[in-house]
C-alpha atoms as a PDB file:
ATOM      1  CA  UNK A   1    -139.294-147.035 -50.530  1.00  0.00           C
ATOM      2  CA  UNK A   2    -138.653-146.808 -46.603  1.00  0.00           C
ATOM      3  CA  UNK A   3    -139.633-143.261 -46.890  1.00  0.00           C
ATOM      4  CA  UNK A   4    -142.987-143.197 -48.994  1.00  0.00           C
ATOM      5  CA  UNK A   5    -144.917-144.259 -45.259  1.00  0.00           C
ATOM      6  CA  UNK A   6    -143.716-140.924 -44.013  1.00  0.00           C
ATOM      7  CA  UNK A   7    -144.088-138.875 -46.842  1.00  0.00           C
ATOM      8  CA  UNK A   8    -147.426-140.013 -47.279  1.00  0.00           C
ATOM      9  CA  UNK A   9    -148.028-139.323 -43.628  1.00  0.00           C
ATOM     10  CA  UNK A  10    -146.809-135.976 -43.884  1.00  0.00           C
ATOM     11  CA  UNK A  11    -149.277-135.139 -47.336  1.00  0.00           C
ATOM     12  CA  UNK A  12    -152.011-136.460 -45.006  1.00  0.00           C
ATOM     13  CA  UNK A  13    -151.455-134.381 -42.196  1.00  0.00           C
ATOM     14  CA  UNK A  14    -150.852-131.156 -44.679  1.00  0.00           C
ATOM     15  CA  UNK A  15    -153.894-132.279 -46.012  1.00  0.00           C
ATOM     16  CA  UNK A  16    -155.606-132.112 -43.117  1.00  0.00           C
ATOM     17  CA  UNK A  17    -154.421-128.760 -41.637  1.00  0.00           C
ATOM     18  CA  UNK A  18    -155.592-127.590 -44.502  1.00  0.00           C
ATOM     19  CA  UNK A  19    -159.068-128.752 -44.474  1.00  0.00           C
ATOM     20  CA  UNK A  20    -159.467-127.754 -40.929  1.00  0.00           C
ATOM     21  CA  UNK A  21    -157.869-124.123 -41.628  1.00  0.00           C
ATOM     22  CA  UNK A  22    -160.187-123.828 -44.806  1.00  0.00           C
ATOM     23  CA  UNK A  23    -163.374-125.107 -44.254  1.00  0.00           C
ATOM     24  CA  UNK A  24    -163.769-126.421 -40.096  1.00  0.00           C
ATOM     25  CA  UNK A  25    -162.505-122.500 -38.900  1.00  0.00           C
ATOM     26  CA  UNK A  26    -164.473-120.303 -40.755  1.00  0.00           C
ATOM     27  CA  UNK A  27    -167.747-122.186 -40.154  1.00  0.00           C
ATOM     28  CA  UNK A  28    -166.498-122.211 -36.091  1.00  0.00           C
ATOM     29  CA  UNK A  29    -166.486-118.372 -36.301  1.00  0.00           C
ATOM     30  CA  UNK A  30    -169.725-117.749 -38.225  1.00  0.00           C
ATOM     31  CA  UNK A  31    -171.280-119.701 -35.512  1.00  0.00           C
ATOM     32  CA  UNK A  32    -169.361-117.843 -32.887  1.00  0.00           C
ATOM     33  CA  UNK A  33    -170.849-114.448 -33.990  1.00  0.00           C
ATOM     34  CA  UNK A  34    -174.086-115.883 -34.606  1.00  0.00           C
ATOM     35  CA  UNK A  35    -174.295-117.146 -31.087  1.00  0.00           C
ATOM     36  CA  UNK A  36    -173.009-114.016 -30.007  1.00  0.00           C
ATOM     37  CA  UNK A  37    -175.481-111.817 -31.837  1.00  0.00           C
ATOM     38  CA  UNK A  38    -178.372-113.790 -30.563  1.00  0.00           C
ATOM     39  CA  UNK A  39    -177.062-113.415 -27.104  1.00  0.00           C
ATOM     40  CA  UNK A  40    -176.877-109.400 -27.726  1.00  0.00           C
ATOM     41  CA  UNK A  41    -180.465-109.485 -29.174  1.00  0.00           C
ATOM     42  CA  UNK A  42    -181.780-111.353 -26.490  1.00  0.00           C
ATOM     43  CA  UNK A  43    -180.447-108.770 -24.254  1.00  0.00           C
ATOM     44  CA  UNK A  44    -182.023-106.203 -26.079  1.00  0.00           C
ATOM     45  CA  UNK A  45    -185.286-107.699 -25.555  1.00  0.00           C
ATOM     46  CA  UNK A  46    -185.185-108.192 -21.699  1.00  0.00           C
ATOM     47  CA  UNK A  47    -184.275-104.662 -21.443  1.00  0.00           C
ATOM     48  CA  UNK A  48    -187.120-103.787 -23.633  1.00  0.00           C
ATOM     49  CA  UNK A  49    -189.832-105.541 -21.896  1.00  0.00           C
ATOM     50  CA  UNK A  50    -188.123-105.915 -18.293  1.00  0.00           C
ATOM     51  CA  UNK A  51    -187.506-109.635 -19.394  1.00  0.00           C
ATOM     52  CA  UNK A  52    -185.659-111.896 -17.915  1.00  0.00           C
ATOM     53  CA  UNK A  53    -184.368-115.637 -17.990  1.00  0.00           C
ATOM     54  CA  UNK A  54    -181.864-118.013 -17.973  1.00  0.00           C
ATOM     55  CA  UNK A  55    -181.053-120.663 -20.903  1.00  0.00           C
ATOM     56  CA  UNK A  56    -179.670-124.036 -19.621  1.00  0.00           C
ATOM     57  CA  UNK A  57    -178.666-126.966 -22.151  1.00  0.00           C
ATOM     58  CA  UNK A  58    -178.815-130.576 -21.687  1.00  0.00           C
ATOM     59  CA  UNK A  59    -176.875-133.707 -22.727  1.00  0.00           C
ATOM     60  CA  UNK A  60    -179.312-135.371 -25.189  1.00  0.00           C
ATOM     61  CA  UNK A  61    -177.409-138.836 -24.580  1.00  0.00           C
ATOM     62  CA  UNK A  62    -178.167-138.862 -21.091  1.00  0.00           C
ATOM     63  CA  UNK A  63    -181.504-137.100 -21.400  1.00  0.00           C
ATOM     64  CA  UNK A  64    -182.749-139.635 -23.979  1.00  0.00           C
ATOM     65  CA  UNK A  65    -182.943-142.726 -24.679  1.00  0.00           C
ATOM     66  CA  UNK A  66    -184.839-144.402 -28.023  1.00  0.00           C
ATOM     67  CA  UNK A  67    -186.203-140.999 -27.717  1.00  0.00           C
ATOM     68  CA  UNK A  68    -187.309-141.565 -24.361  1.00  0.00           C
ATOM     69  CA  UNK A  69    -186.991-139.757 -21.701  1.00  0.00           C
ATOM     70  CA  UNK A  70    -184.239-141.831 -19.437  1.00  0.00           C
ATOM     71  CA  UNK A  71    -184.987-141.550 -15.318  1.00  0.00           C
ATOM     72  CA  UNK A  72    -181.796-139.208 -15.334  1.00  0.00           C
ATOM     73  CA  UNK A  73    -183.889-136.972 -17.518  1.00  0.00           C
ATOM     74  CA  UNK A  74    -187.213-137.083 -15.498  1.00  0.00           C
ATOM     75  CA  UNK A  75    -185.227-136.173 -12.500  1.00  0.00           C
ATOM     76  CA  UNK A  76    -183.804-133.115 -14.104  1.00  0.00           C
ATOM     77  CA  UNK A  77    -186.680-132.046 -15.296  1.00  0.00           C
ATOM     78  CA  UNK A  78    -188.615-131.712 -11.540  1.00  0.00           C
ATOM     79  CA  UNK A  79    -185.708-130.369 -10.326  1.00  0.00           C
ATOM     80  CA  UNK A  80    -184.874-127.823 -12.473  1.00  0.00           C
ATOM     81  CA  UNK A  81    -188.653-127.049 -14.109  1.00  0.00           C
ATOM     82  CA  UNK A  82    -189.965-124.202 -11.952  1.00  0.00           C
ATOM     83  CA  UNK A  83    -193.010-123.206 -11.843  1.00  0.00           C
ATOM     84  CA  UNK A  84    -192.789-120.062  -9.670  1.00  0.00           C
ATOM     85  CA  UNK A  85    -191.367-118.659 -13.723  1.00  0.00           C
ATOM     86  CA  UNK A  86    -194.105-117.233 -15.965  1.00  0.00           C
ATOM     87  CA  UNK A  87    -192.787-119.066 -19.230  1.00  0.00           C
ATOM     88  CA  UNK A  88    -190.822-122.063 -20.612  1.00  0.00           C
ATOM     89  CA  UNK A  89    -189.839-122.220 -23.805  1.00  0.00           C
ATOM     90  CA  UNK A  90    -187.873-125.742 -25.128  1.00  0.00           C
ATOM     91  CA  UNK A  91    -185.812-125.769 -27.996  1.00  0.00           C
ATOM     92  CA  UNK A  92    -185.316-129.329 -29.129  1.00  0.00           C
ATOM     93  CA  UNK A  93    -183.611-130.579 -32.098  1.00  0.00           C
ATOM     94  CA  UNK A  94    -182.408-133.600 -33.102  1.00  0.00           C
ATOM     95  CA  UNK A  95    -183.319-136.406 -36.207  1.00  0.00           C
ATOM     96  CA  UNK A  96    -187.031-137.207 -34.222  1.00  0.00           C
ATOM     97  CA  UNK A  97    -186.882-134.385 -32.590  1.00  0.00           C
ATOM     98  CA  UNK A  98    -190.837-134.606 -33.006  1.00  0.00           C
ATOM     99  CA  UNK A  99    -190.980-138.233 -30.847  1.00  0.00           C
ATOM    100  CA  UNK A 100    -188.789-136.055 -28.254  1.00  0.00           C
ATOM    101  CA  UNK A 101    -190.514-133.487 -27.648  1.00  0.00           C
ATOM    102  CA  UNK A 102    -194.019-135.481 -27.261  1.00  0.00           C
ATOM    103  CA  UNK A 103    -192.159-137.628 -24.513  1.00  0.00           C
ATOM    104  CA  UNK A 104    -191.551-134.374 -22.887  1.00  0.00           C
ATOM    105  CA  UNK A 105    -194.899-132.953 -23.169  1.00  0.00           C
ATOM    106  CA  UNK A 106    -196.434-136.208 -22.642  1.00  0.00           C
ATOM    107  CA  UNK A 107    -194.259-136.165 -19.220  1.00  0.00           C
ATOM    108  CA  UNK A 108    -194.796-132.525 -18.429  1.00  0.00           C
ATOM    109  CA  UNK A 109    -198.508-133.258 -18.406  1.00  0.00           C
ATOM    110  CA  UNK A 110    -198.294-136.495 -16.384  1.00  0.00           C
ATOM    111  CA  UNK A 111    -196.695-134.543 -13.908  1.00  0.00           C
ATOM    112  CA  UNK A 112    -199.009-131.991 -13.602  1.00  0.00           C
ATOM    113  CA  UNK A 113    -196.089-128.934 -14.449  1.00  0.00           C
ATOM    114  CA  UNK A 114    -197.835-126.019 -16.056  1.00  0.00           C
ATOM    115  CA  UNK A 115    -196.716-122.521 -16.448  1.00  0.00           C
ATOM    116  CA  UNK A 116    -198.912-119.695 -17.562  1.00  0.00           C
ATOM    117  CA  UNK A 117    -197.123-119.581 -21.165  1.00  0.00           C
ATOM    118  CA  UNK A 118    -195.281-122.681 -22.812  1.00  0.00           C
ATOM    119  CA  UNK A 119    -193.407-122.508 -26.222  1.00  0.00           C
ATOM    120  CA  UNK A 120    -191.972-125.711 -27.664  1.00  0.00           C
ATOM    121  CA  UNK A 121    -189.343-124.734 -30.927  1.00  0.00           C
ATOM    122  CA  UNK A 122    -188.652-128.176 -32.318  1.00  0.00           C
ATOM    123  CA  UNK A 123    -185.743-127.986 -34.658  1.00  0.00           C
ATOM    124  CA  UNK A 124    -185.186-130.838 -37.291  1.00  0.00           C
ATOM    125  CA  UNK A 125    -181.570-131.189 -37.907  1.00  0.00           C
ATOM    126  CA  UNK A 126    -178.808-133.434 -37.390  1.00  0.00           C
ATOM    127  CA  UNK A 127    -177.793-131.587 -33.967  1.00  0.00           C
ATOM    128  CA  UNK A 128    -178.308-132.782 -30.950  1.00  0.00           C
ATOM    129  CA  UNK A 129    -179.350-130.156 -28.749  1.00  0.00           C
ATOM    130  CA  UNK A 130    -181.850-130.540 -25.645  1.00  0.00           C
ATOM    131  CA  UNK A 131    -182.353-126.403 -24.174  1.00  0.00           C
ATOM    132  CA  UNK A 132    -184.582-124.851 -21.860  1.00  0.00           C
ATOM    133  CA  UNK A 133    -185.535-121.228 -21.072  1.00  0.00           C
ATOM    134  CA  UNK A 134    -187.426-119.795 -18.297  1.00  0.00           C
ATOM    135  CA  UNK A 135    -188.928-116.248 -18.387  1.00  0.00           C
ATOM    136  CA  UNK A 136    -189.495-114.331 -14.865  1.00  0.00           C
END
């Protein structure tokens, strides 16, 4: 009886290394080469049309708040939203992704930023990802 704590311990933590060896890795490494086929396509494409830009990502927890944009996240956007770039394109996603990306727009055009093109991907999933690309 002294022993069944650790032997249940130990069943747990085989249990466990098996779950993250079975189903956790192989779903890290589809993502991996997903990421790093985009990245090779998107390289394609720049060479192609003499493209070029730079993809940044945000912390959505610092960036929002009730899906409002915090003071943190205004600031980051005038400093790092230049307009001397011909194109922005925002990838948001998140559960209201939709309420997010209005508060940015909504701020965007408050602030009188504009840029000749403007593409706004809103992804509804349970990921929270905040992105921005600029096109020179």
């Amino acid at each position: 009886m002294k022993y069944l704590c650790w032997m249940i311990s130990l069943i747990l933590v085989a249990i466990l290394y098996f779950a993250y060896r079975t189903q956790y890795l192989p779903l890290k490494e589809d993502v991996d080469k997903f990421e790093k086929e985009i990245t090779m396509w998107e390289n394609v494409l720049k060479g192609e049309k003499g493209i070029s830009g730079d993809r940044n990502r945000f912390a959505t927890e610092r960036f929002f708040k009730n899906d409002k944009l915090t003071p943190y996240g205004e600031v980051e956007i005038l400093r790092k939203f230049d307009t001397y770039y011909k194109s922005l394109e925002l990838y948001i996603s998140a559960p209201r992704a939709f309420k997010r990306a209005k508060e940015v727009l909504s701020f965007l055009s408050d602030q009188r930023i504009t840029y000749k093109n403007l593409s706004f991907i809103v992804v509804v999933d349970s990921i929270q990802r905040f992105e921005y690309k600029f096109t020179k």
